[in-house]
N, C-alpha and C. Protein backbone atom coordinates (compact mmCIF):
# COMPACT_ATOMS: atom_id res chain seq x y z
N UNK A 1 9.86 -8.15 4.14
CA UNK A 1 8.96 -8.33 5.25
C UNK A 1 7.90 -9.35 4.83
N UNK A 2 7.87 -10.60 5.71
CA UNK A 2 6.27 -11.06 5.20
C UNK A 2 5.26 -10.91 6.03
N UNK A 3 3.86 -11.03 5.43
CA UNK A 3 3.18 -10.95 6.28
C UNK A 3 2.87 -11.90 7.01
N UNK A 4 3.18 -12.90 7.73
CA UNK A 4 3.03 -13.62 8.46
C UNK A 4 3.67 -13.04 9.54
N UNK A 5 5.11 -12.00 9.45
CA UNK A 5 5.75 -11.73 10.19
C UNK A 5 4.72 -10.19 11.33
N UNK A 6 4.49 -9.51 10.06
CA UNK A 6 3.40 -8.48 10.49
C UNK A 6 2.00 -9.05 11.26
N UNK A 7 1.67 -10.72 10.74
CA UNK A 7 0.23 -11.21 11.43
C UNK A 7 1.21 -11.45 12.85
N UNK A 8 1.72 -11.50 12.80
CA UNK A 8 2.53 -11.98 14.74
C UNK A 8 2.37 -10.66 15.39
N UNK A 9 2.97 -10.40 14.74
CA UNK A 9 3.26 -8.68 15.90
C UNK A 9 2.05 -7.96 15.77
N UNK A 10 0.74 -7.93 15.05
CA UNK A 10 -0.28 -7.54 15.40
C UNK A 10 -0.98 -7.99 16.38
N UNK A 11 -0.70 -9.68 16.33
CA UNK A 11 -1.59 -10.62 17.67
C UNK A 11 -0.80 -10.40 19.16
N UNK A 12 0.24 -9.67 18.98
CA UNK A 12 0.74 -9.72 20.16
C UNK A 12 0.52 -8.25 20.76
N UNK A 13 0.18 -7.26 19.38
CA UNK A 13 -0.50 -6.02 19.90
C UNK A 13 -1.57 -5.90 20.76
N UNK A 14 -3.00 -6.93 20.32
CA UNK A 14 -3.94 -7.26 20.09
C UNK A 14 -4.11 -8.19 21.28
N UNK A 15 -3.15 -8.90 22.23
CA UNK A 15 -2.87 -9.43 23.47
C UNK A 15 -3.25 -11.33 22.82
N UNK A 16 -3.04 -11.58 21.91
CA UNK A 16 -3.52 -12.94 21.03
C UNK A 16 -2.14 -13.36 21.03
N UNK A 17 -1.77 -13.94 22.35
CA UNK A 17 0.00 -14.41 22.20
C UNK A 17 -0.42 -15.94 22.15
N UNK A 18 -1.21 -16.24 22.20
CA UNK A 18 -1.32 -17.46 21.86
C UNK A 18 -1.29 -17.88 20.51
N UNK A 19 -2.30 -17.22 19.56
CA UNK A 19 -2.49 -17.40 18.22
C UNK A 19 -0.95 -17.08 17.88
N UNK A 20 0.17 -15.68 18.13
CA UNK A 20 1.21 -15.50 17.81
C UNK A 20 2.22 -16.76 17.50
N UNK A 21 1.61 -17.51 19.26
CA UNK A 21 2.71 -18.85 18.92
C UNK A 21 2.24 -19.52 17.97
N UNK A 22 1.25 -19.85 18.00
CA UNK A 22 0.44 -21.23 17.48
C UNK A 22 0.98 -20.58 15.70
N UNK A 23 0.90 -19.51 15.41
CA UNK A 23 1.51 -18.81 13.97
C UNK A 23 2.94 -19.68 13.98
N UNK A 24 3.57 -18.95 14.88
CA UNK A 24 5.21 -19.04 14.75
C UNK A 24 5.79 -20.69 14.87
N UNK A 25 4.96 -21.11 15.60
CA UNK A 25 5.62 -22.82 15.48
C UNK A 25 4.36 -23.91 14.41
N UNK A 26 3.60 -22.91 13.72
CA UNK A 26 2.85 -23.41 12.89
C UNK A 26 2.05 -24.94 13.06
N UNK A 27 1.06 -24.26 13.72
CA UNK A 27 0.25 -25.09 15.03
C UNK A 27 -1.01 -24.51 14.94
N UNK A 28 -1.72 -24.34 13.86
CA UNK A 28 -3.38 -23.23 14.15
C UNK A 28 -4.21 -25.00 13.82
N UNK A 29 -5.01 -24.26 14.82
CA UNK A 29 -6.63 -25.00 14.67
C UNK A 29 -7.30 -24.23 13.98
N UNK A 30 -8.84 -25.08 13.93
CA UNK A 30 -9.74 -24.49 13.12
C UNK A 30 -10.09 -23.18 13.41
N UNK A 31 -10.37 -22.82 14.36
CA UNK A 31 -10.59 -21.74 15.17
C UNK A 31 -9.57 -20.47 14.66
N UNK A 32 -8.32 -20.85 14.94
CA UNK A 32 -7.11 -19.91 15.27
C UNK A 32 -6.85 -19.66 13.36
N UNK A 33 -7.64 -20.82 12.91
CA UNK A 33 -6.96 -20.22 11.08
C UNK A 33 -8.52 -19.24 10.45
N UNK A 34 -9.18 -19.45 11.15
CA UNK A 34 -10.17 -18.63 10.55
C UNK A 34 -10.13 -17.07 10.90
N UNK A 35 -9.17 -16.88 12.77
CA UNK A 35 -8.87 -15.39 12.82
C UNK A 35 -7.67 -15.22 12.10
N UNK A 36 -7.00 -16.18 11.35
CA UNK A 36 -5.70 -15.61 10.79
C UNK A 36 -6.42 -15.29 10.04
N UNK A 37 -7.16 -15.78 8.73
CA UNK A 37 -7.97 -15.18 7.67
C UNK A 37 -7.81 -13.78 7.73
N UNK A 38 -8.98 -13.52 8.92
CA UNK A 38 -9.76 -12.44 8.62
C UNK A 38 -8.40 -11.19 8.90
N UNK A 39 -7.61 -11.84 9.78
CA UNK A 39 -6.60 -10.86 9.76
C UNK A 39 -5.17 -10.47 8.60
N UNK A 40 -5.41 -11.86 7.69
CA UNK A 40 -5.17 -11.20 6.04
C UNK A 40 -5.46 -10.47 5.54
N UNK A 41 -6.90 -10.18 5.32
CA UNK A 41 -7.69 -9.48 4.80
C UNK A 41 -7.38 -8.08 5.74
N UNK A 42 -7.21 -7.91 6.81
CA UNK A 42 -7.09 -6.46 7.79
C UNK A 42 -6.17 -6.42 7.09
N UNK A 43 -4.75 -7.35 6.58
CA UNK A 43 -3.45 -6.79 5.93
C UNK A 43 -3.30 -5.76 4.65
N UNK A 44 -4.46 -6.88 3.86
CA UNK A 44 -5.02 -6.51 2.41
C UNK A 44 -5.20 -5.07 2.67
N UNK A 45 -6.36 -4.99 3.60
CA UNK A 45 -7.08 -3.66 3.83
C UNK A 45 -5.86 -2.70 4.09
N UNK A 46 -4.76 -2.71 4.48
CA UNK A 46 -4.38 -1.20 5.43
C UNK A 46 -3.12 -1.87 4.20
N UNK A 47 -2.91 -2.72 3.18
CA UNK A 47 -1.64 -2.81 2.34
C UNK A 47 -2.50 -1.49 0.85
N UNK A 48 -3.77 -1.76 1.33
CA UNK A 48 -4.04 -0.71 -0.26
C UNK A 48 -4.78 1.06 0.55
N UNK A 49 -4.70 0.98 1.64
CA UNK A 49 -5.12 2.54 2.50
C UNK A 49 -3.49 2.86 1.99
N UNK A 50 -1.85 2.22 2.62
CA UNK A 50 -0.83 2.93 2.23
C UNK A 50 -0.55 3.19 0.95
N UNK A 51 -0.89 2.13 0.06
CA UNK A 51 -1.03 2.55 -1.53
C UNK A 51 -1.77 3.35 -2.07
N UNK A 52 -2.91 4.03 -1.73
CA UNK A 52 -3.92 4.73 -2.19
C UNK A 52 -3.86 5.90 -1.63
N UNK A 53 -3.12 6.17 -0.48
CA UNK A 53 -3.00 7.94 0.55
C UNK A 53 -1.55 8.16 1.02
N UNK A 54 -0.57 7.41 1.04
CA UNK A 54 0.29 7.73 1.82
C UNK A 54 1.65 7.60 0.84
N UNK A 55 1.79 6.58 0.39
CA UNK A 55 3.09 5.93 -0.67
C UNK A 55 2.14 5.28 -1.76
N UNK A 56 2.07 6.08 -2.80
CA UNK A 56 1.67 5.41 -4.03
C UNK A 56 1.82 4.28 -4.95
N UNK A 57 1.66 3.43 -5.26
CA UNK A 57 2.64 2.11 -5.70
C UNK A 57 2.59 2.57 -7.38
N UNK A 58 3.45 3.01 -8.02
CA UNK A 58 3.43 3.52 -9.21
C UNK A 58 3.90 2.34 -10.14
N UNK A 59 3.28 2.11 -11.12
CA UNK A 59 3.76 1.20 -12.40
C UNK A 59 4.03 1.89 -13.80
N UNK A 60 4.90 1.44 -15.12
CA UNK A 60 5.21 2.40 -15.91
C UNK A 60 4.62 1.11 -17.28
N UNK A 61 4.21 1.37 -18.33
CA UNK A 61 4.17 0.11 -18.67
C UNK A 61 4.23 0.96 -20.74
N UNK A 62 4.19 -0.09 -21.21
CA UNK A 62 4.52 0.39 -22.64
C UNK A 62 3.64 -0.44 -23.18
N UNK A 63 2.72 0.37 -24.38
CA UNK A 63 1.68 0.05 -25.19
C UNK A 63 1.25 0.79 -25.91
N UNK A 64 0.39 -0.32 -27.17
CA UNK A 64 0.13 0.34 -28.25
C UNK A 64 -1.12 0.90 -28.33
N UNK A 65 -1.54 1.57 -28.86
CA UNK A 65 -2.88 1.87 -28.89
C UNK A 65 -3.72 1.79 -29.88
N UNK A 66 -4.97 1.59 -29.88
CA UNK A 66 -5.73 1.22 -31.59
C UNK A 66 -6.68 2.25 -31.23
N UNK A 67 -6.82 2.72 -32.34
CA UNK A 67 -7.71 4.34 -32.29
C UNK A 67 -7.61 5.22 -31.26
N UNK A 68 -6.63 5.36 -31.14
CA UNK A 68 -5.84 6.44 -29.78
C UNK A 68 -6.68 6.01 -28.22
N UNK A 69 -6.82 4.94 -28.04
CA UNK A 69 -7.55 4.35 -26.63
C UNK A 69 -6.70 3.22 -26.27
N UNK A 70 -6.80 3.57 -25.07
CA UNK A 70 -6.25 2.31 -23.82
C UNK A 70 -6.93 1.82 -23.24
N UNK A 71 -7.52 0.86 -23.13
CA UNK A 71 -8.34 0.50 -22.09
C UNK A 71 -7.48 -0.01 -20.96
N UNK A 72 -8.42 0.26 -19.75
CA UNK A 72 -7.35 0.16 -18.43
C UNK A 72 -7.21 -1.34 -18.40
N UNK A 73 -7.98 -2.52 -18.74
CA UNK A 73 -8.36 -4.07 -19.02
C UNK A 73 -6.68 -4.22 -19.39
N UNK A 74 -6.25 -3.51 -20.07
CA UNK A 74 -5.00 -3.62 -21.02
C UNK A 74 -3.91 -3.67 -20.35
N UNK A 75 -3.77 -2.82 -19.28
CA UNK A 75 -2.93 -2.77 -18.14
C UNK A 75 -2.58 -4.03 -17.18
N UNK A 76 -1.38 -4.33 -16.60
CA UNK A 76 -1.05 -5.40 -15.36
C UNK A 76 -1.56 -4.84 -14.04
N UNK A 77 -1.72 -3.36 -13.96
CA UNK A 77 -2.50 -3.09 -12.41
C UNK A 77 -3.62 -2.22 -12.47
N UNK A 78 -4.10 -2.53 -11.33
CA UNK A 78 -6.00 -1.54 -11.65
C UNK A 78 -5.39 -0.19 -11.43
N UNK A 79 -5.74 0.96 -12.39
CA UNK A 79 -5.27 1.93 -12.66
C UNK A 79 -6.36 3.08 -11.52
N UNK A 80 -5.40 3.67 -10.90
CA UNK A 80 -6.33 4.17 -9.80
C UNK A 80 -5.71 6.06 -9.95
N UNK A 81 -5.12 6.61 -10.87
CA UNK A 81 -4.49 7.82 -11.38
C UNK A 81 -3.42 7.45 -12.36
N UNK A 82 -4.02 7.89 -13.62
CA UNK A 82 -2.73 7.90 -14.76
C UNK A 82 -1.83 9.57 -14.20
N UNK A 83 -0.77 8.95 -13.89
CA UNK A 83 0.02 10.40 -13.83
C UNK A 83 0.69 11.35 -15.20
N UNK A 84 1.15 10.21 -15.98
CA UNK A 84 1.79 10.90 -17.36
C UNK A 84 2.19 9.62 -18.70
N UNK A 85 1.85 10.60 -19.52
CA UNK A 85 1.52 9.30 -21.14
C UNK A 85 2.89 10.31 -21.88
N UNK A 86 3.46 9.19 -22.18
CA UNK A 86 4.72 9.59 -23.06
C UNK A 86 5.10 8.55 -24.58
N UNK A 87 5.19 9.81 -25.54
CA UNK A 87 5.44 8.93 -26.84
C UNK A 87 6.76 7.72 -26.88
N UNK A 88 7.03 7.08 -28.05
CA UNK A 88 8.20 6.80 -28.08
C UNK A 88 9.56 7.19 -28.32
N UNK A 89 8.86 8.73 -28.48
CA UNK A 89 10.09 9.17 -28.29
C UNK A 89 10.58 10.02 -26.89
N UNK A 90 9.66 9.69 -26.10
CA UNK A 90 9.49 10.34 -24.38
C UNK A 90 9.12 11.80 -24.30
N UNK A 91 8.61 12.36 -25.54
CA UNK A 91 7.73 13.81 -25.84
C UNK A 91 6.03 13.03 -24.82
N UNK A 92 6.14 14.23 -24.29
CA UNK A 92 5.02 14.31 -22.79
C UNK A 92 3.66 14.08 -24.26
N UNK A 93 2.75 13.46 -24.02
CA UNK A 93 1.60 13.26 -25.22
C UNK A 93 0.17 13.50 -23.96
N UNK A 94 -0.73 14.78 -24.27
CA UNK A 94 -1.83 14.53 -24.01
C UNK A 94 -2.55 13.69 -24.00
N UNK A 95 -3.36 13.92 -22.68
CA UNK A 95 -4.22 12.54 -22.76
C UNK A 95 -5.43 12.93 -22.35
N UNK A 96 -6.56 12.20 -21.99
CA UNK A 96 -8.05 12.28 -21.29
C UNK A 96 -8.32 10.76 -20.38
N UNK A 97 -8.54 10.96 -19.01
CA UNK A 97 -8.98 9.87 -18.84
C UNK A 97 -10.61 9.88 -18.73
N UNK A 98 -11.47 8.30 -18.69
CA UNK A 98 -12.50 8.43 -19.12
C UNK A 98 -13.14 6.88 -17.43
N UNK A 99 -14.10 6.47 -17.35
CA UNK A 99 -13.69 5.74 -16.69
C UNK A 99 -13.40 4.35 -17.03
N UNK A 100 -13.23 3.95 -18.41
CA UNK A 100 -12.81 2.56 -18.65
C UNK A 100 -11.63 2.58 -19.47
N UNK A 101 -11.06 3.84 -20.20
CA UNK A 101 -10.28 4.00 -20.81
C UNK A 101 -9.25 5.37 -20.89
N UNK A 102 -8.00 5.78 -21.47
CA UNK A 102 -7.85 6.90 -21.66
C UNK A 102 -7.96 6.86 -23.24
N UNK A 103 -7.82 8.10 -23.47
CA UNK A 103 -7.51 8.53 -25.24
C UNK A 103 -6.21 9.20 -25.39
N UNK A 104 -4.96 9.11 -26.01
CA UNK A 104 -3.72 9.76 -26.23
C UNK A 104 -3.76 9.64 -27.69
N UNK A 105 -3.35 11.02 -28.33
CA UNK A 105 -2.89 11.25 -29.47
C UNK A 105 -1.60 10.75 -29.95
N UNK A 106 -1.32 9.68 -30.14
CA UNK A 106 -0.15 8.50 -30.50
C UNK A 106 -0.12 7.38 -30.86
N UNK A 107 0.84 6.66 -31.01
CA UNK A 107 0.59 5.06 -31.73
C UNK A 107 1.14 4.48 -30.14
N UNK A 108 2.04 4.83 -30.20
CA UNK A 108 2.93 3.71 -29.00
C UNK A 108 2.78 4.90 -28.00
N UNK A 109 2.75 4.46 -26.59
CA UNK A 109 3.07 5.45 -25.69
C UNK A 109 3.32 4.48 -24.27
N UNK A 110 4.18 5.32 -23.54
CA UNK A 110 4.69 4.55 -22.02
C UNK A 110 3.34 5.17 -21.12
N UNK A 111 2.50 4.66 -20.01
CA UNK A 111 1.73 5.43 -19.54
C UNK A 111 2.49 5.22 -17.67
N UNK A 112 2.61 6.13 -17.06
CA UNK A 112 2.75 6.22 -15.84
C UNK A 112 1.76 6.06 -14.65
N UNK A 113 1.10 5.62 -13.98
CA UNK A 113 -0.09 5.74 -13.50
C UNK A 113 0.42 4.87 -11.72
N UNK A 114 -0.53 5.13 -11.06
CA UNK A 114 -0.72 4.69 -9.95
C UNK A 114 -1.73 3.45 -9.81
N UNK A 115 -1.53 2.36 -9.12
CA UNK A 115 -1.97 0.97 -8.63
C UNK A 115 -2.40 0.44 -7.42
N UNK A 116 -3.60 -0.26 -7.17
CA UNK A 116 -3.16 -0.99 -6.06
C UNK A 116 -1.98 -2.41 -6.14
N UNK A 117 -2.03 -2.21 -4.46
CA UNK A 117 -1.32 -3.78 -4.97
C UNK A 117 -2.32 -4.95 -5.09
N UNK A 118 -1.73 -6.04 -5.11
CA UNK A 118 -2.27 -7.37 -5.28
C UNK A 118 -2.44 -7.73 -3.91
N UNK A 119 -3.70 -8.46 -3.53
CA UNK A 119 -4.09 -9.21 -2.28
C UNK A 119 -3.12 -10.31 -2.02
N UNK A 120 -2.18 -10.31 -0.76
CA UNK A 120 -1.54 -11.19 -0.31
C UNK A 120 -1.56 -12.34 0.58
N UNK A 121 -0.81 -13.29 0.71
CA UNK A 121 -1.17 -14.29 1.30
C UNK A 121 -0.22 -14.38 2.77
N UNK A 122 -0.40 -15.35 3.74
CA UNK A 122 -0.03 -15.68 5.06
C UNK A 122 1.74 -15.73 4.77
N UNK A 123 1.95 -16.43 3.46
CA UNK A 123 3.55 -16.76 3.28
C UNK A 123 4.40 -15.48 2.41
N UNK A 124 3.67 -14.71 1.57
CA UNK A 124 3.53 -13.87 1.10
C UNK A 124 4.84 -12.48 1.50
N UNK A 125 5.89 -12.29 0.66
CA UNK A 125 6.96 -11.41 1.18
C UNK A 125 6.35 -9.83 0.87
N UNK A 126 6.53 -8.75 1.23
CA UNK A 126 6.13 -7.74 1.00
C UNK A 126 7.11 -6.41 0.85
N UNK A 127 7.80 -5.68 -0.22
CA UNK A 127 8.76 -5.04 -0.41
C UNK A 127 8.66 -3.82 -0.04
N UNK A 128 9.21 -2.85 1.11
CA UNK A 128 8.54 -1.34 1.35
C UNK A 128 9.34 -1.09 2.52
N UNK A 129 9.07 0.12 2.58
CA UNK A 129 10.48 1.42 3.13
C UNK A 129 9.72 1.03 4.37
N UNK A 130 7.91 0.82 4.49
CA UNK A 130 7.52 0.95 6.03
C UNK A 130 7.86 0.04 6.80
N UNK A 131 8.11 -0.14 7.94
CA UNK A 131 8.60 -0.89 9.01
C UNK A 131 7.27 -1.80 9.17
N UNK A 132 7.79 -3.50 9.77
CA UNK A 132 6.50 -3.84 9.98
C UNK A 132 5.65 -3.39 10.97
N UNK A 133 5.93 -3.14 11.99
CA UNK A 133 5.92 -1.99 13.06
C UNK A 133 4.48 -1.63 12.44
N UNK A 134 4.27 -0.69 11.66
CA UNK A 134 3.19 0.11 11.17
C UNK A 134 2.47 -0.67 10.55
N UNK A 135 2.85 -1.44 9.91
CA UNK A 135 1.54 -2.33 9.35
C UNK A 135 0.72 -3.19 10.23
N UNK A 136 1.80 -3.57 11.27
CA UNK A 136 0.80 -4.39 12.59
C UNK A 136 0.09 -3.29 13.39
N UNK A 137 0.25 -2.06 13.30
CA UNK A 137 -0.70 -0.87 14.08
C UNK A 137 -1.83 -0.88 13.41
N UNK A 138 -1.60 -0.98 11.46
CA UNK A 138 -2.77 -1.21 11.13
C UNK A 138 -3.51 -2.43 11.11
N UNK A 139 -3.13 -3.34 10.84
CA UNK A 139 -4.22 -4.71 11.17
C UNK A 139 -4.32 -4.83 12.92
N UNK A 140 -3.91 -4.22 13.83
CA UNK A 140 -4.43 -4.08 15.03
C UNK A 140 -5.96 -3.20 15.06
N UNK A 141 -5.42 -2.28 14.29
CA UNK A 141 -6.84 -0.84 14.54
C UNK A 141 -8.14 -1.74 13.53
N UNK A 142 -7.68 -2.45 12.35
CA UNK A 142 -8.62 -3.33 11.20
C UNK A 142 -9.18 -4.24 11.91
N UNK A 143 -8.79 -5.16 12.84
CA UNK A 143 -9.23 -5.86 13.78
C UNK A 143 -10.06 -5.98 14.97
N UNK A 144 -9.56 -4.86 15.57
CA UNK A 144 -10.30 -4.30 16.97
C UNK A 144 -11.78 -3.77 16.18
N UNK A 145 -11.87 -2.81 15.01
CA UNK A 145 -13.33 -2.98 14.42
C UNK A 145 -13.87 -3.73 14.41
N UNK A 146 -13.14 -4.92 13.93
CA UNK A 146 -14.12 -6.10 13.18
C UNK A 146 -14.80 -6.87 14.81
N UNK A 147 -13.87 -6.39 15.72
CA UNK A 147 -14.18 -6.97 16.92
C UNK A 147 -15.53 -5.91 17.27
N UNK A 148 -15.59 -4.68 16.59
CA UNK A 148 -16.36 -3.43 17.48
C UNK A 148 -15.93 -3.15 18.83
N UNK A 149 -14.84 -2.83 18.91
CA UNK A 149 -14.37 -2.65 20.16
C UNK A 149 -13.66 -1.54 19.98
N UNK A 150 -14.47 -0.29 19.34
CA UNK A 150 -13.67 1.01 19.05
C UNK A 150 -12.80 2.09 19.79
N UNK A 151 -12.87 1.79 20.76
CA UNK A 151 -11.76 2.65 21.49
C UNK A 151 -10.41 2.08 21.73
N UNK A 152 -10.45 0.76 21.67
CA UNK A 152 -8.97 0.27 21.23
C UNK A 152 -8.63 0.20 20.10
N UNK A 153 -9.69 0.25 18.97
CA UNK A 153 -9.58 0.75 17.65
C UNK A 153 -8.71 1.97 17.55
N UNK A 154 -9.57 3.07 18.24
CA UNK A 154 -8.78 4.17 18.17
C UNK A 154 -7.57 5.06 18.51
N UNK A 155 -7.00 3.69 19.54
CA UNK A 155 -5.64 3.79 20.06
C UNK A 155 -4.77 3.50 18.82
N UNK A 156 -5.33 2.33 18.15
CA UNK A 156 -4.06 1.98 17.40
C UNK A 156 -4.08 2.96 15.95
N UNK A 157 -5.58 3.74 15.48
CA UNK A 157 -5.46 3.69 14.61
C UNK A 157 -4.05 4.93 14.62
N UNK A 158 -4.73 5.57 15.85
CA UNK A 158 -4.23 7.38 16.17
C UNK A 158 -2.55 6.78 16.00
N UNK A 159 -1.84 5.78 16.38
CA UNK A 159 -0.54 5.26 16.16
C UNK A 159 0.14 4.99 14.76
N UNK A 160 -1.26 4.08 13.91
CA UNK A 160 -0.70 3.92 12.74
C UNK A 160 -0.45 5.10 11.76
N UNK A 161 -1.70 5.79 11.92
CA UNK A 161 -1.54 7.29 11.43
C UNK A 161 -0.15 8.31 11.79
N UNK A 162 -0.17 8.14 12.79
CA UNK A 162 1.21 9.45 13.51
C UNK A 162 2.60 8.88 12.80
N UNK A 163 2.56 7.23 12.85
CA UNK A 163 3.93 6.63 12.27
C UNK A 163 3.84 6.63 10.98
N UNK A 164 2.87 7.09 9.97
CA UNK A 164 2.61 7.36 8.48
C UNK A 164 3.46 8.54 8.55
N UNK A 165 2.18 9.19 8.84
CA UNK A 165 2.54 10.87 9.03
C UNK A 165 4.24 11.13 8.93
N UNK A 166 4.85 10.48 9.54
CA UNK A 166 6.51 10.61 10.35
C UNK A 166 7.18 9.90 8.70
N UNK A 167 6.99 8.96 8.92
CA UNK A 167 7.21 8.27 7.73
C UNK A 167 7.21 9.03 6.20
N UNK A 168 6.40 9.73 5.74
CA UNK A 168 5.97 10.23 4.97
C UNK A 168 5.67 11.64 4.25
N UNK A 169 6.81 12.41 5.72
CA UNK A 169 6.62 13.77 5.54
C UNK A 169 8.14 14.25 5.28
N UNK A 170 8.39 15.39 4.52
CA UNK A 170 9.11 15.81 3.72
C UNK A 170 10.01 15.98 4.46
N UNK A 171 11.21 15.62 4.07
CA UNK A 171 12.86 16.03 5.11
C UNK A 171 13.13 16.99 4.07
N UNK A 172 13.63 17.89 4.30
CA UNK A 172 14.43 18.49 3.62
C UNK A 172 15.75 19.16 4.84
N UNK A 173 16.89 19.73 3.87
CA UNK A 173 18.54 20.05 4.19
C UNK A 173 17.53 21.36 5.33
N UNK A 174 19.08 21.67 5.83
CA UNK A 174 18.52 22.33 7.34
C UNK A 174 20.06 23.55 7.11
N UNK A 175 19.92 24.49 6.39
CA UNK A 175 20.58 25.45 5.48
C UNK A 175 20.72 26.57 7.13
N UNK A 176 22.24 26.69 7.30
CA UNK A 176 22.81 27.66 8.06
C UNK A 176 22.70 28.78 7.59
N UNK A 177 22.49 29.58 8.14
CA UNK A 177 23.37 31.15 6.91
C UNK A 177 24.71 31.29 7.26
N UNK A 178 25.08 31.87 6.58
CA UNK A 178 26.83 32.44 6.57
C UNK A 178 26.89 32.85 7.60
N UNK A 179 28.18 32.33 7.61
CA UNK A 179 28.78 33.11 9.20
C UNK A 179 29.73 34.56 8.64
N UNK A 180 28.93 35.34 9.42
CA UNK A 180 30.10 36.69 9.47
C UNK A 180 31.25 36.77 10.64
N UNK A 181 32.06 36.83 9.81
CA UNK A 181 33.50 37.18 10.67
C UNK A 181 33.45 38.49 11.25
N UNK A 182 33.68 38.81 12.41
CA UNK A 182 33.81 40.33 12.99
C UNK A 182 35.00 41.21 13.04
């Protein structure tokens, strides 16, 4: 999915079928690139709300440690929950987090933890189970704020939410009982 594809179908949520075209046959004025901007940034915004509450973006990464500390600096993503620190030999290793570092009793250890993502751009591809569908509900509801125009805010947000919700809630098997023969 890119987001350029998600900035269309939000402007067309948003009744901005003009800006949509002027996107799609790549035609913005000064005007029309400064609301694409800000509607990157609505992307940014509702790309790290699904990473941070709904679908976690998890990274696994392998490192050494000098006096049993990690600093999170050390890491490729801003560490927003270490979930689990494992030796090299994949024995589960206690840990402490602190707020600039953890401490694990080990030399080498894999740490598991949760991330945001990285701020994306207009050309920018984006990899994920959610439909763009939902991400243009959210830079619709991110938008209509920035406009202060909260009750169409609150149409879309009540949408982006319900299609999370759906998205995100547990399926499980749907178990018959035995049939008795008579």
């Amino acid at each position: 999915m890119l987001v350029k594809d998600v900035i269309i179908l939000a402007c067309e949520f948003t009744e901005n079928k003009d800006l949509a075209k002027s996107l799609t046959d790549n035609t913005l004025d000064e005007e029309q690139n400064l609301i694409v901007e800000s509607l990157i940034k609505c992307f940014n915004l509702i790309n790290n709300e699904i990473c941070s509450e709904y679908m976690p973006l998890i990274k696994q990464e392998k490192i050494r440690l000098q006096d049993f500390k990690c600093f999170y600096s050390q890491l490729s993503g801003k560490v927003l929950d270490v979930i689990s620190v494992v030796d090299k030999n994949g024995k589960k290793v206690k840990f402490k987090c602190f707020n600039d570092y953890l401490i694990a009793f080990a030399n080498e250890v894999t740490i598991l933890y949760t991330t945001l993502p990285q701020d994306s751009e207009i050309e920018d591809e984006i990899v994920t189970k959610i439909p763009t569908r939902v991400y243009a509900y959210g830079v619709a509801r991110e938008y209509y704020f920035m406009q202060t125009l909260f009750d169409e805010a609150d149409v879309w947000e009540e949408r982006f939410k319900n299609s999370l919700c759906i998205l995100t809630r547990k399926k499980s098997e749907t178990i018959m009982p035995r049939r008795r023969w008579i």
